[in-house]
PDB file of N, CA and C in Angstrom:
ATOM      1  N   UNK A   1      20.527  18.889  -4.703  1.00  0.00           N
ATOM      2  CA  UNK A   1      21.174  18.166  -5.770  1.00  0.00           C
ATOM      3  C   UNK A   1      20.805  18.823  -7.101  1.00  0.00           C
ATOM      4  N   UNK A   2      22.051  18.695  -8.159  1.00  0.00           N
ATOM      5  CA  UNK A   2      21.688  19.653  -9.167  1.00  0.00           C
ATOM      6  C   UNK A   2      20.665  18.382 -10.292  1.00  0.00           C
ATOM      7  N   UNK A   3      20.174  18.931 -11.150  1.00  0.00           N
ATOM      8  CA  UNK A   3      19.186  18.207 -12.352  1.00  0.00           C
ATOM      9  C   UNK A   3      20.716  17.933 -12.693  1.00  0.00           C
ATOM     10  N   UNK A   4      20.339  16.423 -13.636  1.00  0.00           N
ATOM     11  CA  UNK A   4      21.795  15.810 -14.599  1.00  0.00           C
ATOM     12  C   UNK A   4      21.863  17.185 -15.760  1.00  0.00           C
ATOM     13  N   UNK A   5      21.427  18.096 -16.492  1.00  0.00           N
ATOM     14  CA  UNK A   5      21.545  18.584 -17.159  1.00  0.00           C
ATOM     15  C   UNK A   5      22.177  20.171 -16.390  1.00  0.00           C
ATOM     16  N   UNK A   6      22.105  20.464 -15.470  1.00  0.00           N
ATOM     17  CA  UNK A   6      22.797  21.152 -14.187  1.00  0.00           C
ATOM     18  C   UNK A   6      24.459  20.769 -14.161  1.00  0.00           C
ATOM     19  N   UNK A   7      24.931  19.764 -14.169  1.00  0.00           N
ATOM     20  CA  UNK A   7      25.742  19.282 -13.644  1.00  0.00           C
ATOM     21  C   UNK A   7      26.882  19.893 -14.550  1.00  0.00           C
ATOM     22  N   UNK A   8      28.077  20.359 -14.323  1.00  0.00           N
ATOM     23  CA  UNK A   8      28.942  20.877 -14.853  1.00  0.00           C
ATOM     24  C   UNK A   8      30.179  20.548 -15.140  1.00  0.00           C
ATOM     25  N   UNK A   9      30.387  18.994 -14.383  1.00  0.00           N
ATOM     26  CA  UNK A   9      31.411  18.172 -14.096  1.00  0.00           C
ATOM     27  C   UNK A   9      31.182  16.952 -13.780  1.00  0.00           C
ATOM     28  N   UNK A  10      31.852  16.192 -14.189  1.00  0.00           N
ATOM     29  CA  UNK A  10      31.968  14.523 -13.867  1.00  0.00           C
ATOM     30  C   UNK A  10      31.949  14.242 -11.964  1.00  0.00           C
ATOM     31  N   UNK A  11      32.258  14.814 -11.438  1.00  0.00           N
ATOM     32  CA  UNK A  11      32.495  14.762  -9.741  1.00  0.00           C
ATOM     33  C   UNK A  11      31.057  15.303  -9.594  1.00  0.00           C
ATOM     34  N   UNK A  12      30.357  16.160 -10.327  1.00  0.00           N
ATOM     35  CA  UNK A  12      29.029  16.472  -9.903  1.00  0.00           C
ATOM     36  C   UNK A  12      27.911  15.501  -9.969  1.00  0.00           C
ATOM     37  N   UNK A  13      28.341  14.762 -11.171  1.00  0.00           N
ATOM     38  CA  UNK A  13      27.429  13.841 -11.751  1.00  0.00           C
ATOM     39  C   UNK A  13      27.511  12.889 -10.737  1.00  0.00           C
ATOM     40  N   UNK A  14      28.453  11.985 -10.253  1.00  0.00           N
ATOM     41  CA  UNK A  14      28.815  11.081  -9.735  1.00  0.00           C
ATOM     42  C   UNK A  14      28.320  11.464  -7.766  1.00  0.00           C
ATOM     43  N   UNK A  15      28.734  12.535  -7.693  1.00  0.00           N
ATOM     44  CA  UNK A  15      28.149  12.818  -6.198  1.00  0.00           C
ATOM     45  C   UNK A  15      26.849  12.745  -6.334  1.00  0.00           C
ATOM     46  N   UNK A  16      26.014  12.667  -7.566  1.00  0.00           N
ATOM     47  CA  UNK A  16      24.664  12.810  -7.543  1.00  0.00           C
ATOM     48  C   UNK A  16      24.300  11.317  -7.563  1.00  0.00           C
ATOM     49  N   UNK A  17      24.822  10.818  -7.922  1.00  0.00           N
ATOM     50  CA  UNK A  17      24.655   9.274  -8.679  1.00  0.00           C
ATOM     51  C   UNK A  17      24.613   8.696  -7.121  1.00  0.00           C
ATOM     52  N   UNK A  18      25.557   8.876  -6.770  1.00  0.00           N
ATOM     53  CA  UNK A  18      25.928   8.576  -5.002  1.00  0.00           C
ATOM     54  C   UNK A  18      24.875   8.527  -4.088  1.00  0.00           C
ATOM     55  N   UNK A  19      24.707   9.875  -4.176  1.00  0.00           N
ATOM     56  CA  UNK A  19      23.407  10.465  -3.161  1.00  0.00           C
ATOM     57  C   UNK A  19      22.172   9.477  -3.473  1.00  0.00           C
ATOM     58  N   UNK A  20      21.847   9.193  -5.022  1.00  0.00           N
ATOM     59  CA  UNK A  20      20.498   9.016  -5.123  1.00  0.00           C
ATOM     60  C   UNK A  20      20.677   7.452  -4.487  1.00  0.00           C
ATOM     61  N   UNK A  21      21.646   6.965  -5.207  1.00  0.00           N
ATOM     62  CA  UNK A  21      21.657   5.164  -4.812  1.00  0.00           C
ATOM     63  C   UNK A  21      22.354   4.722  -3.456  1.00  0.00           C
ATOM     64  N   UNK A  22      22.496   6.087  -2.387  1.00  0.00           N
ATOM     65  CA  UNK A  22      22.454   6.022  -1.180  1.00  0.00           C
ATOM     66  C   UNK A  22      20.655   6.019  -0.645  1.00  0.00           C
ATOM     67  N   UNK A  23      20.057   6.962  -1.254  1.00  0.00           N
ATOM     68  CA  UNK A  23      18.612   7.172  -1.193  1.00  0.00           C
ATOM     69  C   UNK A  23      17.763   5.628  -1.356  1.00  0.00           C
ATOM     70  N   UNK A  24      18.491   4.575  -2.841  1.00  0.00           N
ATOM     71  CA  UNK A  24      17.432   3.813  -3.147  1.00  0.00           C
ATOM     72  C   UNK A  24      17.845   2.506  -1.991  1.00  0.00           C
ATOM     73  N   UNK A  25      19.527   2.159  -1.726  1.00  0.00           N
ATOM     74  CA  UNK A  25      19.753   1.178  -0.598  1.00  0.00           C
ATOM     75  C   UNK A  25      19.057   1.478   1.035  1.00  0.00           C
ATOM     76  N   UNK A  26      18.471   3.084   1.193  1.00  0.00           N
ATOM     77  CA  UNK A  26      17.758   2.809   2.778  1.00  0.00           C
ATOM     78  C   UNK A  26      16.666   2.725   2.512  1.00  0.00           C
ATOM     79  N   UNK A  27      16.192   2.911   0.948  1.00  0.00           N
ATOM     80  CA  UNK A  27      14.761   2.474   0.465  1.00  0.00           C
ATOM     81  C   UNK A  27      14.720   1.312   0.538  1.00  0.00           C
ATOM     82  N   UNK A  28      15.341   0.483   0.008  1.00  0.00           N
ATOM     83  CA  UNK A  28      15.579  -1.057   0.156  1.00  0.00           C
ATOM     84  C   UNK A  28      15.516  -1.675   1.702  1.00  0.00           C
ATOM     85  N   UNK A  29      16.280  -1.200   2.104  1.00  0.00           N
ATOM     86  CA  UNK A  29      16.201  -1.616   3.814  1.00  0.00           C
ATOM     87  C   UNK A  29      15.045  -1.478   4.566  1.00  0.00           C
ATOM     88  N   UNK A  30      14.126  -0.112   3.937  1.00  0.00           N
ATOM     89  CA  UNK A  30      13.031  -0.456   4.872  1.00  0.00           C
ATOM     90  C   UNK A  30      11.776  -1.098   4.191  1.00  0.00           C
ATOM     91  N   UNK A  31      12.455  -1.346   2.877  1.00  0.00           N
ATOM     92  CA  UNK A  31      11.115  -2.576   2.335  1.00  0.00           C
ATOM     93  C   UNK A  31      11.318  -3.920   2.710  1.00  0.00           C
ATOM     94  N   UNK A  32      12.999  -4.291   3.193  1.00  0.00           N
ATOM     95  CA  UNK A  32      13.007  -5.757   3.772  1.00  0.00           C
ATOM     96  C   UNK A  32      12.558  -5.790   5.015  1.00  0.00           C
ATOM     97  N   UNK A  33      12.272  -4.349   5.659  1.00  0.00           N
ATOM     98  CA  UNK A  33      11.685  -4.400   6.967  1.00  0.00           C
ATOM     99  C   UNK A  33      10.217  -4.992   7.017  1.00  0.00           C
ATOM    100  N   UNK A  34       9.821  -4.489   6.045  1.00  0.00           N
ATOM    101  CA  UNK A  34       8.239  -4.604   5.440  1.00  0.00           C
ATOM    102  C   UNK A  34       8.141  -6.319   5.234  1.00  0.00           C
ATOM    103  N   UNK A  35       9.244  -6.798   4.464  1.00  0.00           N
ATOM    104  CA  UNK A  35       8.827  -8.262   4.194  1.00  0.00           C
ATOM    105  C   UNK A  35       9.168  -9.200   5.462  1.00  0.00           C
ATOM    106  N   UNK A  36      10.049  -8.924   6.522  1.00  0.00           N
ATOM    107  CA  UNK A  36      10.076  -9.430   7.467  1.00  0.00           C
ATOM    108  C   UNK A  36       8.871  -9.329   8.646  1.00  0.00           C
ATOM    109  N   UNK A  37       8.447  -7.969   8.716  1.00  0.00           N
ATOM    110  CA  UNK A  37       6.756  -8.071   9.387  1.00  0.00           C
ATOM    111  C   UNK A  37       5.903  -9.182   8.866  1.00  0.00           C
ATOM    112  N   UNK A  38       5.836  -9.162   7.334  1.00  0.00           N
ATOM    113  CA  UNK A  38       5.005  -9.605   6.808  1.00  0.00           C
ATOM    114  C   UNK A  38       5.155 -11.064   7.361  1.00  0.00           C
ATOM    115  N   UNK A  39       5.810 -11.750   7.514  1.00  0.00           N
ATOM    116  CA  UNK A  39       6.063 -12.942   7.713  1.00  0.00           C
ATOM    117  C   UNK A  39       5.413 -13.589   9.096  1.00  0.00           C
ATOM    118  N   UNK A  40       4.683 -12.782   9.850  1.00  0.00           N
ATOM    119  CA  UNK A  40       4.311 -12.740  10.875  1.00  0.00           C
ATOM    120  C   UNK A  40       2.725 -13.179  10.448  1.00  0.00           C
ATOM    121  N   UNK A  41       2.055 -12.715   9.563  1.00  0.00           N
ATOM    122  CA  UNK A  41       1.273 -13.491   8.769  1.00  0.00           C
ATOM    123  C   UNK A  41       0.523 -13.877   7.858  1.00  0.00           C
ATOM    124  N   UNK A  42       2.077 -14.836   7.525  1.00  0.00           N
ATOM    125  CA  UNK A  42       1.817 -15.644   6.356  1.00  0.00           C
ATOM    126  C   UNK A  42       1.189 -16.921   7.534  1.00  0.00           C
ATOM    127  N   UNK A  43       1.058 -17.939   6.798  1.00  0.00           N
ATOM    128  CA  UNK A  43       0.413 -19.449   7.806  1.00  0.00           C
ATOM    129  C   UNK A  43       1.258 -20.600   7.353  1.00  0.00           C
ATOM    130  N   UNK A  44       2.172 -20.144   5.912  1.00  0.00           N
ATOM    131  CA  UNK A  44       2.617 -21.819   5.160  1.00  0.00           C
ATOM    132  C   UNK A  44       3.801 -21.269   4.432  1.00  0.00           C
ATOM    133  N   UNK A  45       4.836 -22.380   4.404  1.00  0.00           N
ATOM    134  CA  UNK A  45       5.526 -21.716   2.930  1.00  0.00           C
ATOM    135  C   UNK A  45       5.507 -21.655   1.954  1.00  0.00           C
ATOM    136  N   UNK A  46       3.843 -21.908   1.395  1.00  0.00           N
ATOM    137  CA  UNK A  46       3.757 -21.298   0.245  1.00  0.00           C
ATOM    138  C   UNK A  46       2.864 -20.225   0.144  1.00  0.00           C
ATOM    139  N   UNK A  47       2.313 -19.526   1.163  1.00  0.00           N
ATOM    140  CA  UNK A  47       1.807 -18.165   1.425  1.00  0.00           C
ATOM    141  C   UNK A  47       3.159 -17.494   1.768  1.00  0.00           C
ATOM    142  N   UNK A  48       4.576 -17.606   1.979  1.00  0.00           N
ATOM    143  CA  UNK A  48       5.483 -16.927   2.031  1.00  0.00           C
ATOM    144  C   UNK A  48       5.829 -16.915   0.823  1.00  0.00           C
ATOM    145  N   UNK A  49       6.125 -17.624  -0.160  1.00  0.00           N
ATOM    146  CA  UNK A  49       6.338 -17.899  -1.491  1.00  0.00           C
ATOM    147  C   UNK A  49       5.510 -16.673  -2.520  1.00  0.00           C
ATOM    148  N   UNK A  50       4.064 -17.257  -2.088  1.00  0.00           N
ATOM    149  CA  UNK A  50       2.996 -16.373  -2.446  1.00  0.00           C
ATOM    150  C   UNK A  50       3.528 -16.298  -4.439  1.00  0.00           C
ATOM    151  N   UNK A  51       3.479 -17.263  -5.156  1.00  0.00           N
ATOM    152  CA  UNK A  51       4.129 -17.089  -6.336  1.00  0.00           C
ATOM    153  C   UNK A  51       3.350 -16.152  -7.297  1.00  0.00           C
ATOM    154  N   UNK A  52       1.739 -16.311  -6.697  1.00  0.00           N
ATOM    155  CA  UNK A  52       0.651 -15.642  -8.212  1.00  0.00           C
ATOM    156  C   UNK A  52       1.016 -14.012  -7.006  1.00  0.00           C
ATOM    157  N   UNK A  53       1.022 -13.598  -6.069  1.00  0.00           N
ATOM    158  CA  UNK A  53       1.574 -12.104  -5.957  1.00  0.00           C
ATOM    159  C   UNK A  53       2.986 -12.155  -6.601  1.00  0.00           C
ATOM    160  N   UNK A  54       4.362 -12.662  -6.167  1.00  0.00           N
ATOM    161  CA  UNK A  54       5.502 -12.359  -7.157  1.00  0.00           C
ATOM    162  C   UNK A  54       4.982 -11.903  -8.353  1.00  0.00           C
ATOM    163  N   UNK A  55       4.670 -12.744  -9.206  1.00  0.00           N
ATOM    164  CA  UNK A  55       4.222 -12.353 -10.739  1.00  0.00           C
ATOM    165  C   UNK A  55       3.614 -11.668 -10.935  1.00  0.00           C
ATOM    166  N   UNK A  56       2.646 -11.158 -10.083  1.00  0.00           N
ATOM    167  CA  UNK A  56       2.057 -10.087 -10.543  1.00  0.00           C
ATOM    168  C   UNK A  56       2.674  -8.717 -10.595  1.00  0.00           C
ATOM    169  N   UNK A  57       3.415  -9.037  -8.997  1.00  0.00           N
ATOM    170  CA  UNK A  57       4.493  -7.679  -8.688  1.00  0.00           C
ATOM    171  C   UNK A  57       5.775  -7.337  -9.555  1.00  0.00           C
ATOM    172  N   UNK A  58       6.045  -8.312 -10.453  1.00  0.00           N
ATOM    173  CA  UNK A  58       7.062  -8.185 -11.324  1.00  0.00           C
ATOM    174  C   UNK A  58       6.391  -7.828 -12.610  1.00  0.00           C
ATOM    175  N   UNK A  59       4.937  -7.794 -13.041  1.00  0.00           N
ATOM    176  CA  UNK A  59       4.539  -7.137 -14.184  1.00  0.00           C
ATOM    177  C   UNK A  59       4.046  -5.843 -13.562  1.00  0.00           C
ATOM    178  N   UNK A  60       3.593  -5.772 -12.348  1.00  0.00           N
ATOM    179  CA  UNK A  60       3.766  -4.201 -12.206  1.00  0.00           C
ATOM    180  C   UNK A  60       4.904  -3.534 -12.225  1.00  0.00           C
ATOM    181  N   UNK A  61       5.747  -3.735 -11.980  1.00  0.00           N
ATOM    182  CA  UNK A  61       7.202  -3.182 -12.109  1.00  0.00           C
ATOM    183  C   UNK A  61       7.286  -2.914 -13.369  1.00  0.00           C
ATOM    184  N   UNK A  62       7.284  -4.087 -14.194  1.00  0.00           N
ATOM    185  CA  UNK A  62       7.896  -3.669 -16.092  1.00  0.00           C
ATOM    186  C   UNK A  62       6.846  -2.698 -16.260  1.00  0.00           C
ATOM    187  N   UNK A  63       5.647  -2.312 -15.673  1.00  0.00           N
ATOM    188  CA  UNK A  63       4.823  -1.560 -16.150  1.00  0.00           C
ATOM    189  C   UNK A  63       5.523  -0.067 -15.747  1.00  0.00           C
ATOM    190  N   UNK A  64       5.695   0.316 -14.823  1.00  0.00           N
ATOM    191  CA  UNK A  64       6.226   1.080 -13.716  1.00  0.00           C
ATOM    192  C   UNK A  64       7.436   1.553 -14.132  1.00  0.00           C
ATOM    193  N   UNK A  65       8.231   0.532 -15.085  1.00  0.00           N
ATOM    194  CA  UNK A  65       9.837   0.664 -15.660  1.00  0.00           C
ATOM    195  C   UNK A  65       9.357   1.238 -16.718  1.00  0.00           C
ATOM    196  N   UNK A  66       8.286   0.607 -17.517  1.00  0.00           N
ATOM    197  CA  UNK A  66       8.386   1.425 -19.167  1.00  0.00           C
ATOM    198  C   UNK A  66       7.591   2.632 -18.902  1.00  0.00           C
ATOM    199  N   UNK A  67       6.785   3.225 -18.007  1.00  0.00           N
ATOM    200  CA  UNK A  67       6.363   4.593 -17.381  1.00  0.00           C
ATOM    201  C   UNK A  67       7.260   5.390 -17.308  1.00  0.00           C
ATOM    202  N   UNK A  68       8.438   4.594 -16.753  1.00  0.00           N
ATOM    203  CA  UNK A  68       9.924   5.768 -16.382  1.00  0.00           C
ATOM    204  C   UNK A  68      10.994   5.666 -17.646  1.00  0.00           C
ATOM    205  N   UNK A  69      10.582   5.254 -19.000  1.00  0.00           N
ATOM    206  CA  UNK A  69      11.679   5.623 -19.548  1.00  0.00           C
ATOM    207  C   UNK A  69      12.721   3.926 -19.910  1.00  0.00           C
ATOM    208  N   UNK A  70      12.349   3.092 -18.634  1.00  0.00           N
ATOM    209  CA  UNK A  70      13.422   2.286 -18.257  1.00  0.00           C
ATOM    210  C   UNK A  70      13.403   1.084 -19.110  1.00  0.00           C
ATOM    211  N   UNK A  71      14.514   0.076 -19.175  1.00  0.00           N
ATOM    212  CA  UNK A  71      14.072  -1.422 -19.975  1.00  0.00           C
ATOM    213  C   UNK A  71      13.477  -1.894 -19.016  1.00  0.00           C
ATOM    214  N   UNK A  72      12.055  -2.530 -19.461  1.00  0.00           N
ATOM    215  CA  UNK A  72      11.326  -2.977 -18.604  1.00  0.00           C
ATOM    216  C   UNK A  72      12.026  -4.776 -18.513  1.00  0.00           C
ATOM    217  N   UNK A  73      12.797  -5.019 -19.137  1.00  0.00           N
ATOM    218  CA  UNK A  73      13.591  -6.514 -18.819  1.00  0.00           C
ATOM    219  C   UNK A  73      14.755  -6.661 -18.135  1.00  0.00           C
ATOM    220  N   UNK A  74      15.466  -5.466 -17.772  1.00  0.00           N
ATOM    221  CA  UNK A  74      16.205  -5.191 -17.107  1.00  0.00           C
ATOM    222  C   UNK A  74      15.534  -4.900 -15.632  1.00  0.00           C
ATOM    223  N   UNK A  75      14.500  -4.495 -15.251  1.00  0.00           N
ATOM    224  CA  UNK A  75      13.976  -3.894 -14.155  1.00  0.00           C
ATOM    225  C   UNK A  75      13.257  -5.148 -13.352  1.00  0.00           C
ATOM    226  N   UNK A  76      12.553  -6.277 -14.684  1.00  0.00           N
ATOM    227  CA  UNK A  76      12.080  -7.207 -13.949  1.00  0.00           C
ATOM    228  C   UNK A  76      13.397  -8.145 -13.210  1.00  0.00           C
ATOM    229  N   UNK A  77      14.635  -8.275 -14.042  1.00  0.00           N
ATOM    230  CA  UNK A  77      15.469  -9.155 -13.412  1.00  0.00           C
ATOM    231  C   UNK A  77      16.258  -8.624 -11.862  1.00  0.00           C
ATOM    232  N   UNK A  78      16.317  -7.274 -11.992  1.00  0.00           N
ATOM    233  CA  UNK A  78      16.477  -6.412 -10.798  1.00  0.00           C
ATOM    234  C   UNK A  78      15.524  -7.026  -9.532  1.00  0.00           C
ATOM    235  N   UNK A  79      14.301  -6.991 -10.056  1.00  0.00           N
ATOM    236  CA  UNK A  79      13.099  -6.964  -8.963  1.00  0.00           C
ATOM    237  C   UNK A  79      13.086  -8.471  -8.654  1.00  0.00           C
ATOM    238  N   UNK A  80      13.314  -9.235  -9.900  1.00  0.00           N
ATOM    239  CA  UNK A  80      12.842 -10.908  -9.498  1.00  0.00           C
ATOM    240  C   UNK A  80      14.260 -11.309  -8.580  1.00  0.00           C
ATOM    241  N   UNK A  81      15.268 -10.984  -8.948  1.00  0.00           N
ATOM    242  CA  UNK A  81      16.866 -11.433  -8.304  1.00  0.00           C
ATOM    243  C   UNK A  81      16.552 -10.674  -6.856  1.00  0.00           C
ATOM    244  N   UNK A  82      15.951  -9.481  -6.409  1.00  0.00           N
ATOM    245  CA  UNK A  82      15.762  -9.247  -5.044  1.00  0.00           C
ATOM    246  C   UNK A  82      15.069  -9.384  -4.653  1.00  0.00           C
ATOM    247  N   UNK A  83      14.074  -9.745  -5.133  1.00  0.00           N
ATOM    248  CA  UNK A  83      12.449 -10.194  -4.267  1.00  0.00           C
ATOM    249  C   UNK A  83      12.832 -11.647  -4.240  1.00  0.00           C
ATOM    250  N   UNK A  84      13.503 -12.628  -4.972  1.00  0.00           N
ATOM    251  CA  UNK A  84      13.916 -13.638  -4.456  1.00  0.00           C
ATOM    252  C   UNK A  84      14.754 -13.877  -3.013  1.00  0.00           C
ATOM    253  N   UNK A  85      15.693 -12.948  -3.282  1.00  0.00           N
ATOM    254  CA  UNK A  85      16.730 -12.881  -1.766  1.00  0.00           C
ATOM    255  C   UNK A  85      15.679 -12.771  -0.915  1.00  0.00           C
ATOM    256  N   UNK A  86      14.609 -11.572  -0.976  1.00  0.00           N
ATOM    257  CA  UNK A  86      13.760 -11.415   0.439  1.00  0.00           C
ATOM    258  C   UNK A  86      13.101 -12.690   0.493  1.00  0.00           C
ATOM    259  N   UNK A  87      12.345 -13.634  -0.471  1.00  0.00           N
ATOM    260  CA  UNK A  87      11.633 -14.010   0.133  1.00  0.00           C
ATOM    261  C   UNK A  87      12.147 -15.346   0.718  1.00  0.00           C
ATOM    262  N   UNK A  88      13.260 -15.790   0.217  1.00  0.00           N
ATOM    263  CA  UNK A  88      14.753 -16.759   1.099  1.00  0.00           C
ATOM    264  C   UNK A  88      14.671 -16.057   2.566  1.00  0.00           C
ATOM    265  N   UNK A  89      14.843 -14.858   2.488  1.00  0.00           N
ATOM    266  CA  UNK A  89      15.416 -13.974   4.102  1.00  0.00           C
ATOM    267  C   UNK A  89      14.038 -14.123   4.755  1.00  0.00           C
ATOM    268  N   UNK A  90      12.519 -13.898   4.455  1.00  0.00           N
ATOM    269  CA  UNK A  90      11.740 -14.117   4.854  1.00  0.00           C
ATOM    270  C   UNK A  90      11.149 -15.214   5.355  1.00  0.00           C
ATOM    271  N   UNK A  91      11.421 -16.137   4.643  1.00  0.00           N
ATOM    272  CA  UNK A  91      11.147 -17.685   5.036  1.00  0.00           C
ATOM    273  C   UNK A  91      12.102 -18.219   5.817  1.00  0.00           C
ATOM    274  N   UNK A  92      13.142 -17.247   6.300  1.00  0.00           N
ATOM    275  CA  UNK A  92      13.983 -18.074   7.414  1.00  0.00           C
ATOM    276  C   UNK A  92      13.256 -17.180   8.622  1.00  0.00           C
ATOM    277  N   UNK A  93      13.140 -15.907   8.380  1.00  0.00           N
ATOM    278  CA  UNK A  93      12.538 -15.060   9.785  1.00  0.00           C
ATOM    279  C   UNK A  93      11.257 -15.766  10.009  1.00  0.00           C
ATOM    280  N   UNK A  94      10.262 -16.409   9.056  1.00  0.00           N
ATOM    281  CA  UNK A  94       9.027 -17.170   9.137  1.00  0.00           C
ATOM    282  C   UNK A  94       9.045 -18.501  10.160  1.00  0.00           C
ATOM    283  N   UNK A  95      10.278 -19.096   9.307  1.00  0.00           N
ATOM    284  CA  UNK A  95      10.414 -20.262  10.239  1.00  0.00           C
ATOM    285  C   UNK A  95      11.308 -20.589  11.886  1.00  0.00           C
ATOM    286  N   UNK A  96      11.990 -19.107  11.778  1.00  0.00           N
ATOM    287  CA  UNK A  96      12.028 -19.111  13.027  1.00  0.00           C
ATOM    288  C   UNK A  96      11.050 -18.827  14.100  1.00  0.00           C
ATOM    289  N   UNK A  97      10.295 -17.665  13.400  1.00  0.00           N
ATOM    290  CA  UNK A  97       9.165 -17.938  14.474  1.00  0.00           C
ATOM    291  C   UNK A  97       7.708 -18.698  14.607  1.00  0.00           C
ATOM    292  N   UNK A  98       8.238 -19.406  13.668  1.00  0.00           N
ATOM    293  CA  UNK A  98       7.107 -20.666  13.972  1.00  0.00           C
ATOM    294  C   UNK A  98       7.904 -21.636  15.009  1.00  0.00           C
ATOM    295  N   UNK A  99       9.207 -21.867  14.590  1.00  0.00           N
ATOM    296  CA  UNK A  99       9.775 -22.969  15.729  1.00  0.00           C
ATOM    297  C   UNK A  99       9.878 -21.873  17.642  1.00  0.00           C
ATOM    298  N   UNK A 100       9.881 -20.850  17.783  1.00  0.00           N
ATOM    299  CA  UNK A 100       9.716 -20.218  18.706  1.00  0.00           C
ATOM    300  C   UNK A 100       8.571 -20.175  19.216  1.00  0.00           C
ATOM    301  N   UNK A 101       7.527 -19.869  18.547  1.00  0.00           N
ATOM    302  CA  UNK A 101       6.020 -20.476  19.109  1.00  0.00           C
ATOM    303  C   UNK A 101       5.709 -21.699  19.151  1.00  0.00           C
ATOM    304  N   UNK A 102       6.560 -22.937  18.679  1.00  0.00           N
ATOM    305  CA  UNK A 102       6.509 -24.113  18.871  1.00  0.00           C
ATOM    306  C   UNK A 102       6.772 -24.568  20.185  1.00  0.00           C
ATOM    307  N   UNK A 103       8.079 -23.870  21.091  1.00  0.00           N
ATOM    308  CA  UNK A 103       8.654 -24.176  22.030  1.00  0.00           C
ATOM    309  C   UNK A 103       8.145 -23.309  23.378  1.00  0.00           C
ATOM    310  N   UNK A 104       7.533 -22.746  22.888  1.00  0.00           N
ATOM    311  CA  UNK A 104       6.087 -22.243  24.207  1.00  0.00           C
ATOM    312  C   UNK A 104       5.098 -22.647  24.703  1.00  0.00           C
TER     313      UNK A 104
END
């Protein structure tokens, strides 16, 4: 892939743009893999919740965002709007397998 300052054309730019945010969605996929293990053990739903890690993980991020250049208020609403979805998606994979070890 060429550097953005490489790029010689709008179709270059955009195949790059492509590639990378093809790169960050199977990045994504295997971090919901990560939060669905995790769920294996938590003990409660509010160790799935886990609210004082969220917050912390969302000021490492703005930290992490203004390192790269990025709005760090833009990056937290990114991170808080999908770490919310996971931890909804997590607390259903949680409570299914608590009701599955229930019925054993």
């Amino acid at each position: 892939m060429k550097t953005p300052d490489d790029c010689e054309n709008m179709a270059e730019i955009r195949q790059a743009i492509d590639q990378i945010d093809r790169q960050v969605i199977t990045l994504l996929g295997q971090r919901f893999a990560y939060v669905k293990a995790a769920s294996k053990f938590k003990t409660s739903e509010t160790s799935v919740r886990a609210s004082d890690r969220f917050q912390a993980m969302l000021q490492q991020r703005r930290v992490w965002a203004e390192q790269e250049g990025l709005n760090a208020d833009a990056i937290e609403k990114l991170y808080r709007d999908l770490v919310n979805h996971f931890i909804d998606e997590e607390l259903k994979h949680w409570k299914s397998n608590i009701e599955s070890t229930e019925g054993e």
